[in-house]
N, C-alpha and C. Protein backbone atom coordinates (compact mmCIF):
# COMPACT_ATOMS: atom_id res chain seq x y z
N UNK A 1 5.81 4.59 -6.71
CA UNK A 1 5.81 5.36 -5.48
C UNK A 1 5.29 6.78 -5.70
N UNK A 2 5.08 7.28 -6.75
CA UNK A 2 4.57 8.31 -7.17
C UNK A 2 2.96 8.38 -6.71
N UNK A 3 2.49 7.74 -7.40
CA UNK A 3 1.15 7.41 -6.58
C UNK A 3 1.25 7.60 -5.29
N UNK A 4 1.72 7.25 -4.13
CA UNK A 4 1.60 7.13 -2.93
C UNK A 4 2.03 8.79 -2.46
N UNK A 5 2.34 9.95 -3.82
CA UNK A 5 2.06 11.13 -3.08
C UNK A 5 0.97 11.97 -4.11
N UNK A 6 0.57 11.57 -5.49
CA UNK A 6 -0.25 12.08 -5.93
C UNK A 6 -1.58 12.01 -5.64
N UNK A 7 -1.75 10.41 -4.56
CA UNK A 7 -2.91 10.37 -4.51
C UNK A 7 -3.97 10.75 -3.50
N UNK A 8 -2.76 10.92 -2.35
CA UNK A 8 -3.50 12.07 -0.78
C UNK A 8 -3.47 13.07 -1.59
N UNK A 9 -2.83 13.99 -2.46
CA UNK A 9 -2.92 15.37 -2.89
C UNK A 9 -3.82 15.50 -3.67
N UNK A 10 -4.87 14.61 -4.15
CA UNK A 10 -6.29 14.38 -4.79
C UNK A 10 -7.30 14.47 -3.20
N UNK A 11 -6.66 13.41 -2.40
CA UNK A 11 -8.09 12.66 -1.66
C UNK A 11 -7.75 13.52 -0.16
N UNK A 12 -6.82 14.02 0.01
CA UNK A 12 -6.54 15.01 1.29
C UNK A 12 -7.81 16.16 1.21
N UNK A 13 -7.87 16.74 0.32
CA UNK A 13 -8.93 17.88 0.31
C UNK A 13 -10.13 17.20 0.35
N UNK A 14 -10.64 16.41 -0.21
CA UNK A 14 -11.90 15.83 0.34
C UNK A 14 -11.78 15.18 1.70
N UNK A 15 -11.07 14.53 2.08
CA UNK A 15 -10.75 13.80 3.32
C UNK A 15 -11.39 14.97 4.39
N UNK A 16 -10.78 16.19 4.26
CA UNK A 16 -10.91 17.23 5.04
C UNK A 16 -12.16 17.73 4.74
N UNK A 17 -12.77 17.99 4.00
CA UNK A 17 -13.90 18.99 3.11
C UNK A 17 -15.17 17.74 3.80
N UNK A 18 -15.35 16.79 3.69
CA UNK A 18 -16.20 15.47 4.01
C UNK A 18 -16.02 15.36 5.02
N UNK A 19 -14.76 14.80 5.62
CA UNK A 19 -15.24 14.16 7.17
C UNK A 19 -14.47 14.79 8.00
N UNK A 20 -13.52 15.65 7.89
CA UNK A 20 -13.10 16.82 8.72
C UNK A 20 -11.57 16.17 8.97
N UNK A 21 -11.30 14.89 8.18
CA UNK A 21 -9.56 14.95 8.06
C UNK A 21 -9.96 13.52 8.65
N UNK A 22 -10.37 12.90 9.50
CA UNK A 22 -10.96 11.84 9.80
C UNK A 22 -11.71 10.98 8.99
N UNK A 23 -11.43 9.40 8.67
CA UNK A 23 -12.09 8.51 7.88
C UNK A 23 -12.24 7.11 9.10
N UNK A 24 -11.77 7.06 9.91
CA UNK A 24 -12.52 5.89 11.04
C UNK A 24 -11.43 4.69 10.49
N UNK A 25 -10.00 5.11 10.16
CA UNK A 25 -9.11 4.15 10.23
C UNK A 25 -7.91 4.12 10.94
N UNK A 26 -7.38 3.00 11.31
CA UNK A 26 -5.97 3.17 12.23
C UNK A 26 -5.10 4.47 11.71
N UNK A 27 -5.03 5.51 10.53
CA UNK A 27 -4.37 6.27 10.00
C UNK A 27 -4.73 7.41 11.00
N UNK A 28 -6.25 7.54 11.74
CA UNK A 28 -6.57 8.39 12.14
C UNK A 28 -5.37 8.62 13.72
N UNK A 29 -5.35 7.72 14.50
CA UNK A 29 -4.11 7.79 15.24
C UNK A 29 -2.87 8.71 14.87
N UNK A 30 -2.61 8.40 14.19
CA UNK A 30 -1.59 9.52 13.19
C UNK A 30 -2.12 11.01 13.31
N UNK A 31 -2.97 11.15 12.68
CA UNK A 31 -3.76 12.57 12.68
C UNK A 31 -3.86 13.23 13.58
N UNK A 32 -4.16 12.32 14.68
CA UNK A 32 -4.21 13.13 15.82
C UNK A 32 -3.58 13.63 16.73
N UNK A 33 -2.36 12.69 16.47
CA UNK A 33 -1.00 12.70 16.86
C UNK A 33 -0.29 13.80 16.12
N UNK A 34 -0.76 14.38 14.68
CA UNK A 34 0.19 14.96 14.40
C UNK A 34 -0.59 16.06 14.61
N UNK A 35 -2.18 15.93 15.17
CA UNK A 35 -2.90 17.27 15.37
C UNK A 35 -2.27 18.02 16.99
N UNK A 36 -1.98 16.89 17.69
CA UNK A 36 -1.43 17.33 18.99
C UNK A 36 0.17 17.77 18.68
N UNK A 37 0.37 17.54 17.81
CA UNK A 37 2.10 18.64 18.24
C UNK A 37 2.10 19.55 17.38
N UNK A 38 0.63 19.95 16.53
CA UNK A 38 0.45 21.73 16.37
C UNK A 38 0.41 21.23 14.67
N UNK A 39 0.51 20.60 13.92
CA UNK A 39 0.21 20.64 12.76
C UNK A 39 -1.45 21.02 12.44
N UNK A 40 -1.21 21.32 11.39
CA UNK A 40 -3.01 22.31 10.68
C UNK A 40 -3.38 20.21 10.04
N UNK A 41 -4.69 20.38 10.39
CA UNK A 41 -5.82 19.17 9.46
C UNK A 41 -5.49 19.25 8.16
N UNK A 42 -4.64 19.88 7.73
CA UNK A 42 -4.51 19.24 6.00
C UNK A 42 -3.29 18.52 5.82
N UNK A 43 -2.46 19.23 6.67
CA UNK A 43 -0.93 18.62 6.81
C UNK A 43 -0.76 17.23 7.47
N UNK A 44 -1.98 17.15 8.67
CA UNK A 44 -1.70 15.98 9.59
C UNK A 44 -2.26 14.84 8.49
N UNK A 45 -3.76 15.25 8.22
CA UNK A 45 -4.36 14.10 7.02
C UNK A 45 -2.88 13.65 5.45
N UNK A 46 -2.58 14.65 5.15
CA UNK A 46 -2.09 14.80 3.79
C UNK A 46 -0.98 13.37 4.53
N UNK A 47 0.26 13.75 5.47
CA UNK A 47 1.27 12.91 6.01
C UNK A 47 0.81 11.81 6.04
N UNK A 48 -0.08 11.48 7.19
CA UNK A 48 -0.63 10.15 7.48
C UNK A 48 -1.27 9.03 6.20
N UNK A 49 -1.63 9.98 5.42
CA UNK A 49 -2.68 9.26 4.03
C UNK A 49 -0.84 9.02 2.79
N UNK A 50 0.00 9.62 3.08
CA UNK A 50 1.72 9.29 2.45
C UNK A 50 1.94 7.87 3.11
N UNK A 51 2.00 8.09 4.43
CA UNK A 51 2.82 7.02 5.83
C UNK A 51 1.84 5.87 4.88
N UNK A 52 0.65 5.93 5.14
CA UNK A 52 -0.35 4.44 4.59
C UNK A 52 -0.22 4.02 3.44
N UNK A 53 -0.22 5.31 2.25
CA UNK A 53 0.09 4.21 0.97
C UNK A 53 1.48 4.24 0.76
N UNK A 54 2.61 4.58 1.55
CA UNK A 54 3.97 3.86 1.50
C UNK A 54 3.92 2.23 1.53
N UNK A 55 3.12 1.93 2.64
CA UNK A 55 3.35 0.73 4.05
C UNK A 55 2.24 -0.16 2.83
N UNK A 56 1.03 0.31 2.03
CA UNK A 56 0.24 -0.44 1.40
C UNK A 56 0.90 -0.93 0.26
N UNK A 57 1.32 0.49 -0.61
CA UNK A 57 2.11 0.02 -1.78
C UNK A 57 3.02 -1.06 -1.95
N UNK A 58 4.31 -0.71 -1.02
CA UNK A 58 5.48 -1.36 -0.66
C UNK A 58 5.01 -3.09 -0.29
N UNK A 59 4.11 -2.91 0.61
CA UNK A 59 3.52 -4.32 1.13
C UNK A 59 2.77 -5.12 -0.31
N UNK A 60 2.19 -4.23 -0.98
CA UNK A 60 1.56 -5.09 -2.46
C UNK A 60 1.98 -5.52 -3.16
N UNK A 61 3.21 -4.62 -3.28
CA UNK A 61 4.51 -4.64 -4.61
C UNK A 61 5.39 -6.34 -3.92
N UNK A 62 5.30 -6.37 -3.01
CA UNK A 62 6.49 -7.95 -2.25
C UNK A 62 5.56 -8.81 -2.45
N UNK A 63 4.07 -8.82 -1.91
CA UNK A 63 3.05 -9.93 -2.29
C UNK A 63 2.86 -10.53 -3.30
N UNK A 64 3.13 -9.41 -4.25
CA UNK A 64 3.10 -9.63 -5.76
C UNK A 64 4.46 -10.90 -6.27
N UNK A 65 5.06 -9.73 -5.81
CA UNK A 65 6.87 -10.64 -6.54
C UNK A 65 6.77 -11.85 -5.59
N UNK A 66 6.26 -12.25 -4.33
CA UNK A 66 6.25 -13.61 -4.17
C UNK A 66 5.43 -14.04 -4.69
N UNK A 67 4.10 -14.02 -4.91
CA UNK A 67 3.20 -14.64 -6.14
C UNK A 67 3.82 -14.82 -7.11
N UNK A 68 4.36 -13.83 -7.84
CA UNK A 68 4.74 -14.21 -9.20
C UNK A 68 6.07 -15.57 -9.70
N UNK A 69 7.49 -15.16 -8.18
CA UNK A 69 7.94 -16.52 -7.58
C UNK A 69 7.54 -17.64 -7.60
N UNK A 70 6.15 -17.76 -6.73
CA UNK A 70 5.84 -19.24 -6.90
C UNK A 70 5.51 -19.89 -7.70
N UNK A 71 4.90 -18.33 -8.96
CA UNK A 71 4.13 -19.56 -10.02
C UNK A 71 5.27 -19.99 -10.54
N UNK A 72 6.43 -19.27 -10.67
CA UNK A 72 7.51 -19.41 -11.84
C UNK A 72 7.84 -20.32 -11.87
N UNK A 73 8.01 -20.87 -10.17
CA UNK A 73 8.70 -21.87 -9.46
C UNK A 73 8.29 -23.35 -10.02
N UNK A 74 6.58 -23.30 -9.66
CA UNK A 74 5.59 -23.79 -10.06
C UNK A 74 5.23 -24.50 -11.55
N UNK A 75 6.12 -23.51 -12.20
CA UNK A 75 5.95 -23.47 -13.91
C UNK A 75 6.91 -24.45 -14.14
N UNK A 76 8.30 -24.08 -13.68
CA UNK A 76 9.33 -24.84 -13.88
C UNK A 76 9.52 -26.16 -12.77
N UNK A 77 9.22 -26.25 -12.24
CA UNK A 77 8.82 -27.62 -11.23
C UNK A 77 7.82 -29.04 -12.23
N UNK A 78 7.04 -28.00 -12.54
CA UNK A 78 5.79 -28.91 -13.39
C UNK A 78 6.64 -29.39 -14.86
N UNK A 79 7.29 -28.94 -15.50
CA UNK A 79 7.96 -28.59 -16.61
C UNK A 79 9.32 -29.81 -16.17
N UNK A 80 9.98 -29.47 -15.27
CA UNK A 80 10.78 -30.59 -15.25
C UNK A 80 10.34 -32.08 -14.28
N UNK A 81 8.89 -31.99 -14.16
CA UNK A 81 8.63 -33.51 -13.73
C UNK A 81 7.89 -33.79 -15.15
N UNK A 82 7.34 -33.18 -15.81
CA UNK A 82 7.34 -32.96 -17.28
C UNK A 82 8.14 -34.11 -18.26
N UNK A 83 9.24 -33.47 -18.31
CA UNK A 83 10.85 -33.90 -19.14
C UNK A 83 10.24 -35.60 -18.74
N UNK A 84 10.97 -35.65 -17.27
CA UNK A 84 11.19 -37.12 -16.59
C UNK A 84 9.89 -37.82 -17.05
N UNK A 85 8.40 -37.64 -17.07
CA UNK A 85 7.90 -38.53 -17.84
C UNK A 85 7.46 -38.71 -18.76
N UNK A 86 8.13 -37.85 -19.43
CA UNK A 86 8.63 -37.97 -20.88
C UNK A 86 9.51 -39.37 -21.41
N UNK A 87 10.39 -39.25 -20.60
CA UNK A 87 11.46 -39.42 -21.12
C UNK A 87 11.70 -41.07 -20.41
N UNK A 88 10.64 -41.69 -19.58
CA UNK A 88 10.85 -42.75 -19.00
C UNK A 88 10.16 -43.63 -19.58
C-alpha cells in the first residue's frame, strides 16, 4: 500500500506539468469534483491518482489470492485423484 502513495507523488507533478492534471480517465471525474469545491490541481490530481491505486491495488492483491486458491485447490484435487489411481 505504500506504493499507492509513493507513486502519484512521482506521477502527480508530471500529470500536472503534461496534461494540466487531466489524463482522459474516469479518475478525471474526481478532479474535477475536487477542482469544484476549491482544491488547487495538484491536490485534486495527487487524491484522485491515491483513491485509483487504492481500488487497483486492493482489487489485484484479491485476484491474485483467488488465483493462487484455485491452483492450490487444483494441485491438491489432481494429487488426490492421483493417490486413488494409484492405488486401484
Amino acid at each position: 500500500m505504500i506504493l499507492s502513495i509513493v507513486a502519484p507523488l512521482i506521477g502527480t507533478p508530471i500529470a500536472v506539468a503534461v496534461y494540466g492534471g487531466l489524463n482522459g480517465s474516469g479518475t478525471d471525474l474526481l478532479v474535477l469534483w475536487l477542482r469544484a469545491t476549491g482544491s488547487d490541481m495538484f491536490t485534486s490530481t495527487f487524491l484522485s491518482r491515491i483513491a485509483s491505486n487504492f481500488v487497483d491495488k486492493i482489487g489485484t492483491c484479491l485476484l491474485i489470492m483467488v488465483i493462487i486458491r484455485l491452483a492450490f485447490f487444483e494441485k491438491k484435487y489432481e494429487a488426490a485423484l492421483g493417490e486413488r489411481s494409484i492405488g486401484s
